[in-house]
Protein backbone atom coordinates (compact mmCIF):
# COMPACT_ATOMS: atom_id res chain seq x y z
CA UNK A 1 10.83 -1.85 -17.73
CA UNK A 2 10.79 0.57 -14.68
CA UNK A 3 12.99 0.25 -11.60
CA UNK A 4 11.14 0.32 -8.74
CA UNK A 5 12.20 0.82 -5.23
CA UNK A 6 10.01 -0.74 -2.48
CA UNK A 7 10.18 0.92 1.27
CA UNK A 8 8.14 -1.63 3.65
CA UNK A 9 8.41 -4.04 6.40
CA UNK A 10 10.68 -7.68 5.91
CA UNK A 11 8.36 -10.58 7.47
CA UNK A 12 10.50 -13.74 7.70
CA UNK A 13 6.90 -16.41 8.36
CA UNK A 14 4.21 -14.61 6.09
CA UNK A 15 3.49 -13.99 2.40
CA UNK A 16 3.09 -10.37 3.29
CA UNK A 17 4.52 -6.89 3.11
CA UNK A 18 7.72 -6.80 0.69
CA UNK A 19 7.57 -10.21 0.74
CA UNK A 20 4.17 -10.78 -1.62
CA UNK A 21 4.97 -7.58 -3.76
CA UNK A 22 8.55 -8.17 -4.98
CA UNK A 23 7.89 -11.47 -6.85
CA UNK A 24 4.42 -9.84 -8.26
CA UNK A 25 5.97 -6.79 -9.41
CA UNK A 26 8.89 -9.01 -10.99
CA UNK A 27 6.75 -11.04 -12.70
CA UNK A 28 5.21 -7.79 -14.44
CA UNK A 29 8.64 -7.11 -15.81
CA UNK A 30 10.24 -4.39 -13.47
CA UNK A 31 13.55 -4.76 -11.33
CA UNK A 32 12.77 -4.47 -7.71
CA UNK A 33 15.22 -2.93 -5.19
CA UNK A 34 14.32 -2.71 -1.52
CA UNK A 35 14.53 -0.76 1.45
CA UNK A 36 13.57 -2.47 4.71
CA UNK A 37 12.46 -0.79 8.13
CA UNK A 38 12.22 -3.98 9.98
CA UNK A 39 13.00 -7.14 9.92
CA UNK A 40 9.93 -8.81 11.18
CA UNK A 41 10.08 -12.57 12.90
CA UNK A 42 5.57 -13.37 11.73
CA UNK A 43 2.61 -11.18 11.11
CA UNK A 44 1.58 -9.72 14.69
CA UNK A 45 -1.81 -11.66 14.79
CA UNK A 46 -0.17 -14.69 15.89
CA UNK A 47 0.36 -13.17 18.81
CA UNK A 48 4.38 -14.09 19.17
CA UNK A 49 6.54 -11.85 17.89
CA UNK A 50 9.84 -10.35 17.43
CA UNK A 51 10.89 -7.23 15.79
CA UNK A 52 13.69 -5.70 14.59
CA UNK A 53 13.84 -1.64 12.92
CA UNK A 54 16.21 -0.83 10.78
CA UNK A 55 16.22 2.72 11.13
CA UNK A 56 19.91 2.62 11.78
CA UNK A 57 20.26 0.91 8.39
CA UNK A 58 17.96 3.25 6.41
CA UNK A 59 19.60 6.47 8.15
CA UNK A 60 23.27 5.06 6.92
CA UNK A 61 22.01 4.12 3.67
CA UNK A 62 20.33 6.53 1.91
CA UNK A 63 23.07 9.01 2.00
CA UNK A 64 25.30 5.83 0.28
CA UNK A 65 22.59 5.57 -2.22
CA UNK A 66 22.95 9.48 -3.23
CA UNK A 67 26.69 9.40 -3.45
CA UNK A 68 26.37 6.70 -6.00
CA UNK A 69 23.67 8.19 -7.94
CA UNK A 70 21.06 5.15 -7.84
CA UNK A 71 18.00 6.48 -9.31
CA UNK A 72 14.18 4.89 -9.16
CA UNK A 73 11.53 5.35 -12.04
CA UNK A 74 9.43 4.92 -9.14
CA UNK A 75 9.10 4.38 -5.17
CA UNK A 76 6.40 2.31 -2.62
CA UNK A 77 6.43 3.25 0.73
CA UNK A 78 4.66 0.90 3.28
CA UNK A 79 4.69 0.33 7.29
CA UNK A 80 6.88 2.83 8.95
CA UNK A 81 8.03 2.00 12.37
CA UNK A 82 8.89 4.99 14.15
CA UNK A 83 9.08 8.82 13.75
CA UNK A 84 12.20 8.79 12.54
CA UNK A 85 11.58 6.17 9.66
CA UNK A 86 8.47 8.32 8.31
CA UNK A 87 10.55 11.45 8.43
CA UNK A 88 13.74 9.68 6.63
CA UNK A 89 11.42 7.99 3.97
CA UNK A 90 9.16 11.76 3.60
CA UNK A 91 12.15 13.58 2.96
CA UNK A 92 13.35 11.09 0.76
CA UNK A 93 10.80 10.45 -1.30
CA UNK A 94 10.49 14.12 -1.77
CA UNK A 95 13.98 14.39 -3.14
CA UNK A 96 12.99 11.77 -5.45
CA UNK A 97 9.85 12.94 -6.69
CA UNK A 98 11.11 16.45 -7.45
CA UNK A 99 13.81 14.97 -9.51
CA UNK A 100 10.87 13.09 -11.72
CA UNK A 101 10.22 9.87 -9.84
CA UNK A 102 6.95 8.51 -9.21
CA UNK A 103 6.01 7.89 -5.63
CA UNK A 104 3.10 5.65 -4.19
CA UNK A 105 2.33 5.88 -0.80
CA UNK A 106 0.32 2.63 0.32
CA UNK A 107 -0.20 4.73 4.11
CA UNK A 108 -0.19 1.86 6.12
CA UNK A 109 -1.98 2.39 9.87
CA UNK A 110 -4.93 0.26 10.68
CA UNK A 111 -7.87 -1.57 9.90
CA UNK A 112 -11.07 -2.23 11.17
CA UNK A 113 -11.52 1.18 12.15
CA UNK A 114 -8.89 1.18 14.59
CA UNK A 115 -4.72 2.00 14.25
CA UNK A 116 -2.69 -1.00 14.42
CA UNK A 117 -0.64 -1.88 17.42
CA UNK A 118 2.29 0.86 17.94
CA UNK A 119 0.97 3.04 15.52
CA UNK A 120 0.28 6.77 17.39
CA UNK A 121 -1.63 9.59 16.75
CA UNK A 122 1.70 11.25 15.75
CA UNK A 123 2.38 8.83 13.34
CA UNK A 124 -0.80 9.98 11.76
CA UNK A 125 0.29 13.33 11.57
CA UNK A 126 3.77 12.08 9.89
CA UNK A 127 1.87 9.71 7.51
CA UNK A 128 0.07 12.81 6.20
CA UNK A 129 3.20 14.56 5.32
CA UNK A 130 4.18 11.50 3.05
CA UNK A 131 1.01 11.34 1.48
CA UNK A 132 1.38 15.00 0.23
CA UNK A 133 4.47 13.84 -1.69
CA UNK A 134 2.38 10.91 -3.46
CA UNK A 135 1.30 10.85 -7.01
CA UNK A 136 -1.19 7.83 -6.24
CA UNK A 137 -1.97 7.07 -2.55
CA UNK A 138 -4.48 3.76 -1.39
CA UNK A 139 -5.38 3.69 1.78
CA UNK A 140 -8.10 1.78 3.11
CA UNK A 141 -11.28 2.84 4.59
CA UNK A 142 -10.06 2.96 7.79
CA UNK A 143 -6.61 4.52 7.33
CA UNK A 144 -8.58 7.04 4.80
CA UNK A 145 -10.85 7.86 7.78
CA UNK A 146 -7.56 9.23 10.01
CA UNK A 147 -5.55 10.81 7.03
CA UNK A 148 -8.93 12.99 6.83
CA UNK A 149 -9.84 13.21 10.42
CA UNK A 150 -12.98 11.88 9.49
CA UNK A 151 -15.30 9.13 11.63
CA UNK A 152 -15.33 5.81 11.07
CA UNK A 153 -18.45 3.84 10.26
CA UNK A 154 -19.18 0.44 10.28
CA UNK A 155 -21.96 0.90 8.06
CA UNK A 156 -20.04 3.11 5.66
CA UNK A 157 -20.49 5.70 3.58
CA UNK A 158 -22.52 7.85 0.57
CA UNK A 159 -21.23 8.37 -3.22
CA UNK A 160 -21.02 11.88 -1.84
CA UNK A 161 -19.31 11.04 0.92
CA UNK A 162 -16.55 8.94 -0.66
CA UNK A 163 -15.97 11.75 -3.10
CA UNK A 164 -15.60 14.34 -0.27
CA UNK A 165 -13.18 11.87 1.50
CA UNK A 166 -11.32 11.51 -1.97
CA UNK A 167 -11.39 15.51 -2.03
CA UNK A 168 -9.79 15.48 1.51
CA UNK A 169 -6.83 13.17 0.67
CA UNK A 170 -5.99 14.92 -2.51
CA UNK A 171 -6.38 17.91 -0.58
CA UNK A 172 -3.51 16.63 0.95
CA UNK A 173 -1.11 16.95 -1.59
CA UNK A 174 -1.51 13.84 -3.34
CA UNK A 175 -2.28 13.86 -7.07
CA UNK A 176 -4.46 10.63 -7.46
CA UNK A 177 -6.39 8.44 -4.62
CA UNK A 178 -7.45 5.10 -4.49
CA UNK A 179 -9.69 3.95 -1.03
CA UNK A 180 -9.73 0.42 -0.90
CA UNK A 181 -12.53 -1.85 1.73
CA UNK A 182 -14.78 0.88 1.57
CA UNK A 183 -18.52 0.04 1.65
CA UNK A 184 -20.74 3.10 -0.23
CA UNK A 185 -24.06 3.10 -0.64
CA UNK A 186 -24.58 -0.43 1.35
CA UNK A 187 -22.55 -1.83 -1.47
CA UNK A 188 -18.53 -2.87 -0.86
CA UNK A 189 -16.21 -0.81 -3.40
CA UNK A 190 -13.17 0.66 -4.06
CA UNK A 191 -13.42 4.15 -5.06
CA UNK A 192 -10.92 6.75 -6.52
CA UNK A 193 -10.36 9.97 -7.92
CA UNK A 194 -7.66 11.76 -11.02
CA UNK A 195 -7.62 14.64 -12.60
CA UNK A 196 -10.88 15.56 -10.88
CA UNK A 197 -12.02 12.30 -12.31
CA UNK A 198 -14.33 9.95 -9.87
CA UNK A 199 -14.74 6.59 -9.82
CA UNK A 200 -16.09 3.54 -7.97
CA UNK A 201 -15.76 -0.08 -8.76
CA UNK A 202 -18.11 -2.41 -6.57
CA UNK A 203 -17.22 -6.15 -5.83
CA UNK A 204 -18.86 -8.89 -3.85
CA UNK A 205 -17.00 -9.76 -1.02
CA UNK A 206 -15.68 -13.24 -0.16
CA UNK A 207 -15.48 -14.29 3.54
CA UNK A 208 -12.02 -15.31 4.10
CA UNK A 209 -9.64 -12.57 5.36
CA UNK A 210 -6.19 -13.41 4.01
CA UNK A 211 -3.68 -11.25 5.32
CA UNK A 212 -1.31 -9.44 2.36
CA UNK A 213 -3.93 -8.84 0.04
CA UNK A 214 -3.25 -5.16 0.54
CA UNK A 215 0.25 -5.61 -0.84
CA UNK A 216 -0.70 -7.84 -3.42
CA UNK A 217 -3.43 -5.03 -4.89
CA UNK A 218 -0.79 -2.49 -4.46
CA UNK A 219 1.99 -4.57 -6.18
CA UNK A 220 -0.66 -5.49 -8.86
CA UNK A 221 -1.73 -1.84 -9.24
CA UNK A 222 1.93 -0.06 -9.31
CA UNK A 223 3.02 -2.82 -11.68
CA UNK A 224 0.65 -2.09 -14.22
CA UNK A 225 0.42 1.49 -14.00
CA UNK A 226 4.23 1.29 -14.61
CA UNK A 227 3.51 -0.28 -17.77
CA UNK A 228 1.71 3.01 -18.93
CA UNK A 229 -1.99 1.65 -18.27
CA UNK A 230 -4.50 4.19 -16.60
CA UNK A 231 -5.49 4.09 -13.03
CA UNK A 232 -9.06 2.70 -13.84
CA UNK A 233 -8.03 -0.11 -15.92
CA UNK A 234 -4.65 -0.89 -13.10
CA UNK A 235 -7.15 -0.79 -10.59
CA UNK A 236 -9.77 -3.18 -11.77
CA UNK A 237 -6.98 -5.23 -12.75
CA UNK A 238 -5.82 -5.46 -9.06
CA UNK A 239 -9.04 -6.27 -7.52
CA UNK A 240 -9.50 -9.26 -10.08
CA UNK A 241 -6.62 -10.61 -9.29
CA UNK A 242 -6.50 -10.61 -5.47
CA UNK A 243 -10.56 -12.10 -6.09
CA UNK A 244 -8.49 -15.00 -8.02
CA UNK A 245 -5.96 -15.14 -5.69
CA UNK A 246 -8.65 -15.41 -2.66
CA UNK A 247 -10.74 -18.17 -4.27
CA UNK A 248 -8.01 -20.14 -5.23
CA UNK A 249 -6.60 -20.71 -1.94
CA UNK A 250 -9.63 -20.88 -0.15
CA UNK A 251 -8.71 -24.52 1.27
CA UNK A 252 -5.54 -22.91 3.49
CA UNK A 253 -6.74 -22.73 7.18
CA UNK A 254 -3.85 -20.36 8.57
CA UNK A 255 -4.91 -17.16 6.74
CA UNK A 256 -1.79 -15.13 8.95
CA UNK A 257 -0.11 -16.64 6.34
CA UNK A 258 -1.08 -15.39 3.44
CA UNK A 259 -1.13 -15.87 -0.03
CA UNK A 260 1.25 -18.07 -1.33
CA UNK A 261 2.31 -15.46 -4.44
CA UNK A 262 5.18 -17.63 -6.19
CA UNK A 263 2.71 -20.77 -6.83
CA UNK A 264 -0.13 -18.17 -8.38
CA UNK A 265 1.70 -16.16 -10.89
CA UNK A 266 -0.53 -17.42 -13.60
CA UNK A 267 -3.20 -15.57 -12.04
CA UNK A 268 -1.44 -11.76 -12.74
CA UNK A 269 -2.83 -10.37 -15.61
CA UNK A 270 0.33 -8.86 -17.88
């Protein structure tokens, strides 16, 4: 049983962000604390939206949080929503890590080739400083493509390629990688790299973007390797369940929604 401290985004009309990990990563048996930077009204794709930061919050608590000693077997950072935030969570998690806690940076940007909405080229630069303080980082293809300064292509990549790209991010500082929604070889995969260690696991992919299911492999992942299982076996473990999860609940029409997590525990693999 690991305490595990989650850093992300708090959306009130979604099964997504904080929201889909924390019951996931309860159900696998660890206590889940949380430190929000915003409070978020609905995912942005809806088009109507309200956001709060809580970089005010964050900047008052984490000095309360050192006075009282609270310590994390491990950390998750997510969606940062300013400068400030990725500085306050870098230096943080730096503490933290040099003091023996394991920190996973899920470097949260874009998609699709493209950065999300607010998210700046500085932000880039500041999301590469936290990902030289993980021990596992996943981005996706995309969001791997910026950390590395490397081109997106719709069509993808080589085997060579991915491990180059792999090279790049570790290159970073990071000890492990995982790229998720990458496509190698004209086959869709997720790829990774430990110890010098490549590999690749391809899946077929199902036509129905649900939003979350980022977080959910994440959650899935971190919760397992927390239970002392290697990063091959966590991560084939995460991309069956989210395939589970996917088919399912492949009846619900307002994907912005998500997955709804709490009815499809059953589906985690302990």
């Amino acid at each position: 049983m690991k305490q595990i401290l989650l850093v992300n985004d708090v959306v009130g009309y979604s099964h997504v962000g904080m929201v889909a990990m924390l019951p996931i990563l309860t159900y696998l048996g660890h206590p889940v604390y949380n430190l929000p930077t915003a409070l978020v009204s609905n995912t942005l794709d809806y088009g109507h939206f309200n956001v709060m930061e809580t970089t005010d919050y964050m900047r008052g608590t984490l000095p309360v949080w050192k006075k009282l000693g609270f310590r994390f077997d491990a950390v998750c950072t997510g969606l940062m929503f300013s400068e400030e935030q990725a500085r306050l969570v870098s230096d943080y998690c730096r503490s933290l890590r040099a003091e023996g806690t394991t920190v996973f940076v899920d470097p949260i940007m874009g998609d699709g080739g493209r950065l999300y909405n607010g998210i700046s080229d500085r932000q880039v630069e500041l999301m590469r400083d936290m990902v030289s303080v993980a021990d596992l980082t996943f981005p996706n293809y995309t969001e791997a493509c910026y950390l590395t300064a490397t081109p997106f292509r719709p069509d993808g990549m080589s085997w060579d390629d991915a491990c180059r790209m792999l090279d790049a991010i570790v290159a970073l500082g990071a000890r492990s990688a995982v790229i998720t929604s990458a496509r190698v070889d004209d086959s869709h995969c997720v790829v990774g790299v430990k110890d010098g260690d490549y590999f690749r696991f391809d899946y077929e992919e199902i036509p129905k973007a649900f939003h979350g299911t980022g977080d959910i492999f994440s959650a899935v992942l971190i919760g397992h390797l927390m239970n002392g299982r290697g990063l091959q076996d966590s991560t084939r473990t995460a991309m069956n369940v989210v395939s589970r999860l996917i088919e399912r609940n492949l009846d619900q029409q307002d994907l912005c929604l998500g997955i709804p997590i709490e009815c499809c525990l059953d589906l985690l693999e302990k």
